[in-house]
Protein backbone atom coordinates (compact mmCIF):
# COMPACT_ATOMS: atom_id res chain seq x y z
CA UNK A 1 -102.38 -18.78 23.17
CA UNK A 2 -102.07 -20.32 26.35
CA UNK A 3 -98.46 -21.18 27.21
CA UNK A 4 -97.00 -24.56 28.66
CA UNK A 5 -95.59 -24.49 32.43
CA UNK A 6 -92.52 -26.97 32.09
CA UNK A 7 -91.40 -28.82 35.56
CA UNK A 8 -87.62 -28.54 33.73
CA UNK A 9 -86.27 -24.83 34.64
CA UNK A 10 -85.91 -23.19 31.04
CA UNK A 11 -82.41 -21.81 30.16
CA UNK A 12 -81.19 -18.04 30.72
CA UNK A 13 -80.49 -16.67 27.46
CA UNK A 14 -77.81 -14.48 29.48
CA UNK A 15 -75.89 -17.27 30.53
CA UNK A 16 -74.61 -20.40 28.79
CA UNK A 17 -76.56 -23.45 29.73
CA UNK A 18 -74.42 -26.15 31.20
CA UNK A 19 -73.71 -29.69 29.53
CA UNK A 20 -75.28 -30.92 32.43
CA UNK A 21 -78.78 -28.81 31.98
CA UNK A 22 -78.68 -29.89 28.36
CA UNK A 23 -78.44 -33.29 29.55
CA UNK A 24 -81.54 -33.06 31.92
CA UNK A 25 -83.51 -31.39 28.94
CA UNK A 26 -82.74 -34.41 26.78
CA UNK A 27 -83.94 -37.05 29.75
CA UNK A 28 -87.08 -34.89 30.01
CA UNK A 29 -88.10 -34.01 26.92
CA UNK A 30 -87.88 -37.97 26.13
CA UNK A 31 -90.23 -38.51 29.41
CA UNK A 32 -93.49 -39.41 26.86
CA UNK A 33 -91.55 -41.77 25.49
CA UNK A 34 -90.04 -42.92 28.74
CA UNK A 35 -93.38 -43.64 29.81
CA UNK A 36 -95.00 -45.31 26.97
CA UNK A 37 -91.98 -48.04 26.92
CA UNK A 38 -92.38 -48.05 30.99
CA UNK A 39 -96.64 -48.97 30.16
CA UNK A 40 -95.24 -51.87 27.78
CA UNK A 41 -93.19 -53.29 30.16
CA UNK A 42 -96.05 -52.89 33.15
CA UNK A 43 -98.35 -54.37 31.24
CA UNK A 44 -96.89 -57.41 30.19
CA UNK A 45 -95.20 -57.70 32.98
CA UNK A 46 -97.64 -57.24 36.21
CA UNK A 47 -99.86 -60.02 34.68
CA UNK A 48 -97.41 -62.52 34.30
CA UNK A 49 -95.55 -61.90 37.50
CA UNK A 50 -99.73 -62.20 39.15
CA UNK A 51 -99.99 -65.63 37.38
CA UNK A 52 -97.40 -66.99 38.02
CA UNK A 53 -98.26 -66.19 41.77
CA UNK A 54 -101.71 -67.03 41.38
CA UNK A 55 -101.05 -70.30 39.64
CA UNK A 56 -97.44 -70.83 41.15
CA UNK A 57 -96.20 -71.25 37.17
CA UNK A 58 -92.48 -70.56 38.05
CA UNK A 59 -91.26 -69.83 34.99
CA UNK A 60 -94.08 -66.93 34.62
CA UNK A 61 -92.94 -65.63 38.17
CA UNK A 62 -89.33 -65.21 36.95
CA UNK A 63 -90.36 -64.43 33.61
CA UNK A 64 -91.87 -61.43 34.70
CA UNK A 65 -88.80 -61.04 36.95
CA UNK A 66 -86.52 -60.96 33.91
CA UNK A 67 -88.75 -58.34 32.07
CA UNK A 68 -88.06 -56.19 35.14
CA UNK A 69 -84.72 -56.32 35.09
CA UNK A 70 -84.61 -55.76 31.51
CA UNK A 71 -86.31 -52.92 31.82
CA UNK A 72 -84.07 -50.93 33.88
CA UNK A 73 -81.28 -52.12 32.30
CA UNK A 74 -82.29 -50.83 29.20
CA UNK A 75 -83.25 -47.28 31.03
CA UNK A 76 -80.02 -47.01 32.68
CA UNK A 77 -78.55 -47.59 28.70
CA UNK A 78 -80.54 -45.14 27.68
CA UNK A 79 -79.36 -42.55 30.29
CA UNK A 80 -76.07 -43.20 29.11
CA UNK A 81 -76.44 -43.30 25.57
CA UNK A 82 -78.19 -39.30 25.79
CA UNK A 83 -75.24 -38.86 28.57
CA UNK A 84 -72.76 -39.31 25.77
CA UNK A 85 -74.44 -37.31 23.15
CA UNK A 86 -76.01 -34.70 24.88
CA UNK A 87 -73.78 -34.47 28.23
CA UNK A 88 -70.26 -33.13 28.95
CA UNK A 89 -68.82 -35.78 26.09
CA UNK A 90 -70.36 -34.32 23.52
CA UNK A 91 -67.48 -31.93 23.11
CA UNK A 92 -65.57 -35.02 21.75
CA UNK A 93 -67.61 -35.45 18.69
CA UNK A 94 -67.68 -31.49 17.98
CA UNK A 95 -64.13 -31.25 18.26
CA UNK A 96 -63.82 -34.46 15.87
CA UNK A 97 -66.19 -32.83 13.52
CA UNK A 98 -63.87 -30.22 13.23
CA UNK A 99 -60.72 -31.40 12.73
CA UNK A 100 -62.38 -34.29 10.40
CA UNK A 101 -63.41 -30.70 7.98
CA UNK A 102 -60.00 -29.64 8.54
CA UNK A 103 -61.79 -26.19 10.39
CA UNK A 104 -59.89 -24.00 12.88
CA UNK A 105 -59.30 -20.07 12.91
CA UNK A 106 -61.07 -17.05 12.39
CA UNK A 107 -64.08 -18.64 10.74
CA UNK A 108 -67.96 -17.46 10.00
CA UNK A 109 -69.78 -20.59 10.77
CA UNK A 110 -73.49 -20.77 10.01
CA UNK A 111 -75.43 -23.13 12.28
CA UNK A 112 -78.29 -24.39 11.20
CA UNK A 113 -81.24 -25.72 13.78
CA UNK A 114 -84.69 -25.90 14.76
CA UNK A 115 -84.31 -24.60 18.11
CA UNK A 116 -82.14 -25.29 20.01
CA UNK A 117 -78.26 -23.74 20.47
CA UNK A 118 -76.47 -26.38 21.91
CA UNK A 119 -75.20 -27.28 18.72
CA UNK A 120 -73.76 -23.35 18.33
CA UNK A 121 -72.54 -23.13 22.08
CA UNK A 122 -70.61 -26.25 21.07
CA UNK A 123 -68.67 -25.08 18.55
CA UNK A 124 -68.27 -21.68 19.46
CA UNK A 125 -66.76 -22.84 22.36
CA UNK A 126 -64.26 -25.05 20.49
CA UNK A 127 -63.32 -22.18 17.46
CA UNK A 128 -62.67 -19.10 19.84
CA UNK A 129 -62.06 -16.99 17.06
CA UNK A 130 -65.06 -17.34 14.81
CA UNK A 131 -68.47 -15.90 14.22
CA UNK A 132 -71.47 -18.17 14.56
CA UNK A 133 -74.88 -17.09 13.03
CA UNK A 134 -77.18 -19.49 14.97
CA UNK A 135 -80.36 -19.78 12.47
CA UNK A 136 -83.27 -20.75 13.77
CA UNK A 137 -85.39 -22.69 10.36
CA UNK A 138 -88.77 -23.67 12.36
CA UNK A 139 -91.58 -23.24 10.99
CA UNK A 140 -94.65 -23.39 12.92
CA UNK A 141 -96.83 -26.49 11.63
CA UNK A 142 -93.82 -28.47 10.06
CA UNK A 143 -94.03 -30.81 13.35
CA UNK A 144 -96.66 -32.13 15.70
CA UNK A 145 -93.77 -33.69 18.20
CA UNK A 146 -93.96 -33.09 22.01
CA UNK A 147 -90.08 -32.92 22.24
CA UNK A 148 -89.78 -30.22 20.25
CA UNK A 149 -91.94 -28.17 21.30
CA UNK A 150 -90.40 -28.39 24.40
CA UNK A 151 -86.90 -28.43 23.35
CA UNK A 152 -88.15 -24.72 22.07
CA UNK A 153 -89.62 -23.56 24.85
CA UNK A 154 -86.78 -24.06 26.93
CA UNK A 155 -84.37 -22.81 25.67
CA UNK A 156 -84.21 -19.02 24.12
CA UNK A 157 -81.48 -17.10 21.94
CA UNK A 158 -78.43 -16.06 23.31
CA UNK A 159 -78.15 -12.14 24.06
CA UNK A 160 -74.93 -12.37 25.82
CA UNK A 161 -72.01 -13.08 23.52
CA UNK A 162 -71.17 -10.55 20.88
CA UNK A 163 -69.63 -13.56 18.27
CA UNK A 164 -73.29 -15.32 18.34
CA UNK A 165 -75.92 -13.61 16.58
CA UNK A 166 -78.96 -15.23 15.90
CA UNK A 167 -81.25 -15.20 12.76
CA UNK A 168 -84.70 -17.10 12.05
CA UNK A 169 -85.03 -18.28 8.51
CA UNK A 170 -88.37 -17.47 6.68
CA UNK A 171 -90.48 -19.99 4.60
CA UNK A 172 -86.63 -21.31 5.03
CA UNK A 173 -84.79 -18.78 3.42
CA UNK A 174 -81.48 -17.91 5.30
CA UNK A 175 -81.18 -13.93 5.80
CA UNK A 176 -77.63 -14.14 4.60
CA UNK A 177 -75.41 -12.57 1.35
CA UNK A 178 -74.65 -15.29 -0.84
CA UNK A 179 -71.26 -17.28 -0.37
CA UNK A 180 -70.69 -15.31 2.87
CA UNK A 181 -69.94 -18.26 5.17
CA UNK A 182 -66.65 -21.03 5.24
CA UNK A 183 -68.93 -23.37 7.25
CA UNK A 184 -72.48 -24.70 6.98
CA UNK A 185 -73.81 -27.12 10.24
CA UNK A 186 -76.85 -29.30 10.07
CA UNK A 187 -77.45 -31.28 13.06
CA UNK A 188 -79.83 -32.81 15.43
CA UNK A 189 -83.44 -32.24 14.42
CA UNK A 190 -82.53 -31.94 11.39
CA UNK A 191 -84.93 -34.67 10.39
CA UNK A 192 -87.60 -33.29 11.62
CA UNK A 193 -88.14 -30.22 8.48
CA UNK A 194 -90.20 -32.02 5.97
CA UNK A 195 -89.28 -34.11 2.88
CA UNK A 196 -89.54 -32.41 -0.63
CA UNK A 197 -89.71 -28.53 -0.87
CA UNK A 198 -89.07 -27.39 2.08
CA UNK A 199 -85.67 -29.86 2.72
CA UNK A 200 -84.32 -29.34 -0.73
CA UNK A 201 -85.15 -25.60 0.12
CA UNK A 202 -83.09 -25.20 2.96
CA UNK A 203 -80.07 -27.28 1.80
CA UNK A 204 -80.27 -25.41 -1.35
CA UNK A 205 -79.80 -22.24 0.80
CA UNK A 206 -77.14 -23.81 2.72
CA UNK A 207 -75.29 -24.42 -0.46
CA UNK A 208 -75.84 -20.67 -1.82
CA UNK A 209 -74.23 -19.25 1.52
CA UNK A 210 -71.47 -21.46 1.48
CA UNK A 211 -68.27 -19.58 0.45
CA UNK A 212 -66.54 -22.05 -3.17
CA UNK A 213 -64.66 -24.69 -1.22
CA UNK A 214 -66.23 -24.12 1.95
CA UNK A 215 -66.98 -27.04 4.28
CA UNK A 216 -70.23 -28.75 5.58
CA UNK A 217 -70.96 -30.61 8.73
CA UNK A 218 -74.14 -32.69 9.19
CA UNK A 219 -74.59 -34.85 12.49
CA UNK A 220 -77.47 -36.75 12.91
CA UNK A 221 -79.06 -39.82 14.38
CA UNK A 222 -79.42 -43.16 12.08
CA UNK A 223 -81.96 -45.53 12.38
CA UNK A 224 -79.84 -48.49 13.98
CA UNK A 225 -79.75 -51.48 17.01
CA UNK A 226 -77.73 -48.74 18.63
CA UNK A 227 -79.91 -46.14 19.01
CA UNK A 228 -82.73 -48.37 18.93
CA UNK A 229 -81.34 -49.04 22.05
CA UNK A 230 -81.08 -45.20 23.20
CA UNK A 231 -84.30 -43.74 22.06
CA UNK A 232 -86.32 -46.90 21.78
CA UNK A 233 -88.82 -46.78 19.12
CA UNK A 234 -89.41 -43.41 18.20
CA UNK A 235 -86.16 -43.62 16.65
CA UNK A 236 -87.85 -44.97 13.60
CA UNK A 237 -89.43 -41.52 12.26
CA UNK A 238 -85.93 -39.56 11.83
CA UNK A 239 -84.44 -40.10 8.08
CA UNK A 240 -81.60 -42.73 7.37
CA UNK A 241 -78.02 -42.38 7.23
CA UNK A 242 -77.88 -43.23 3.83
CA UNK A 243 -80.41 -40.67 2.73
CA UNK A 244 -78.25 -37.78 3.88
CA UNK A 245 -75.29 -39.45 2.58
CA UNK A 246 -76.92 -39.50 -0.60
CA UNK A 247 -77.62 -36.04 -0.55
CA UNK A 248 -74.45 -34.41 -0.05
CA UNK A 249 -72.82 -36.53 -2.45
CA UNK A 250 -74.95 -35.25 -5.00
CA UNK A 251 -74.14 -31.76 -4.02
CA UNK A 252 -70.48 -31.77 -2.57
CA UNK A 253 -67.09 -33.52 -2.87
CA UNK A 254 -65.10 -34.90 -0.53
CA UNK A 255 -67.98 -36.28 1.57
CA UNK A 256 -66.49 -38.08 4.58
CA UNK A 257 -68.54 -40.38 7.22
CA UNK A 258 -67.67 -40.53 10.78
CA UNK A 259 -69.09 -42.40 14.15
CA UNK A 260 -68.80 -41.60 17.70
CA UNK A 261 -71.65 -42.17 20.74
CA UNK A 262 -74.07 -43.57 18.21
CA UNK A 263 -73.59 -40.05 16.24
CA UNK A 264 -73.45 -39.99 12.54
CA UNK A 265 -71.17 -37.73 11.57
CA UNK A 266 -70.49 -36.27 7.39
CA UNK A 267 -68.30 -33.81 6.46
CA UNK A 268 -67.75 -32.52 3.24
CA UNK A 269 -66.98 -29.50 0.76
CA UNK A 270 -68.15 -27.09 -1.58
């Protein structure tokens, strides 16, 4: 199979990636989408900024003018907006996922992903003391999306720190004992494993490995103005707040929701 060449430098999996590589991997894998909005604005705009030239129609002139400027403002939101979440700030939410689950100490975490270990960097960072099984739950096929295949291919397991040890589900079935972890994460791209079996299959998993009165911590992206804003469009195909919500209050107690940089944040316990 021939592999993809990536203009983006791909991560060392001997060295922690900075928050400002994880950054630039969010603005580029978003680049297809970056340049399908860019072709909408183009095309509306380069004929009605010629026509109103053409046919000195003002209002056309700075009509077109306006859709400019709209344009990049909206870019320059948009840079900020994956700044915030995927950038140096994201620490904030992670630490305010933690103390929202009341976590701290010598924890086993369980991090749950499709590929990509921001999410565990993150919080092994912030819980010193703990042991993070990073588990990897793609499955080849389940998604056709350019950004993820990228995000994958960029970024490989960590070898270097002893308290990380990765896993890769099968047919997504965690390799772990049965209540053998105090915390379960779900986070970005979490949207992405399909509806029906192979959701309820996972989450059902998460559940079994979950120690009685252990804590879960799901963060994901909601289908609002904000975001809207952020990712534009594409926004549309991840699942809606209420959805999750739904689901861990069918399964847990104490479900909690939180907000910070456009981040939906739920907490809640076994």
């Amino acid at each position: 199979m021939k592999t993809q060449s990536h203009f983006y430098p791909a991560a060392n999996p001997a060295v922690q990636p900075s928050s400002a590589w994880y950054f630039g991997r969010a603005v580029y894998v978003s680049r297809i989408d970056y340049r399908k909005i860019f072709l909408v604005f183009i095309s509306a705009g380069i004929p009605a900024g010629l026509a109103g030239l053409i046919f000195e129609i003002n209002w056309l002139w700075y009509a077109a003018l306006g859709l400019g400027a709209l344009g990049v403002l909206l870019l320059l939101y948009s840079l900020f907006g994956l700044y915030r979440q995927y950038g140096a700030p994201a620490k904030n939410y992670f630490a305010r996922m933690l103390k929202n689950a009341g976590v701290s100490g010598k924890v086993t975490l369980a991090d749950i992903h499709i590929g990509t270990y921001r999410h565990t960097y993150q919080f092994a960072n912030l819980l010193p003391e703990a042991t993070i099984h990073s588990i990897d739950c793609w499955e080849d096929g389940f998604s056709s999306e350019q950004a993820i295949s990228d995000v994958r291919a960029l970024e490989p397991a960590p070898v270097h720190e002893a308290r990380i040890k990765p896993l890769k589900a099968k047919d997504y079935l965690i390799p772990l004992a049965d209540e053998s972890c105090d915390v379960v994460v779900f986070g970005f791209g979490t949207h992405e494993i399909p509806e029906g079996r192979e959701r309820d299959t996972i989450f059902a998993e998460a559940r079994r490995i979950l120690k009685p009165g252990g804590k879960l911590i799901m963060f994901e992206h909601g289908i609002d103005f904000h975001n809207y804003l952020i990712f534009g469009p594409v926004i549309y195909h991840v699942t809606k707040h209420k959805a999750w919500l739904e689901r861990l209050c069918s399964q847990y107690v104490s479900v909690k929701e939180d907000r910070m940089y456009a981040v939906n944040m739920i907490t809640a316990q076994k």
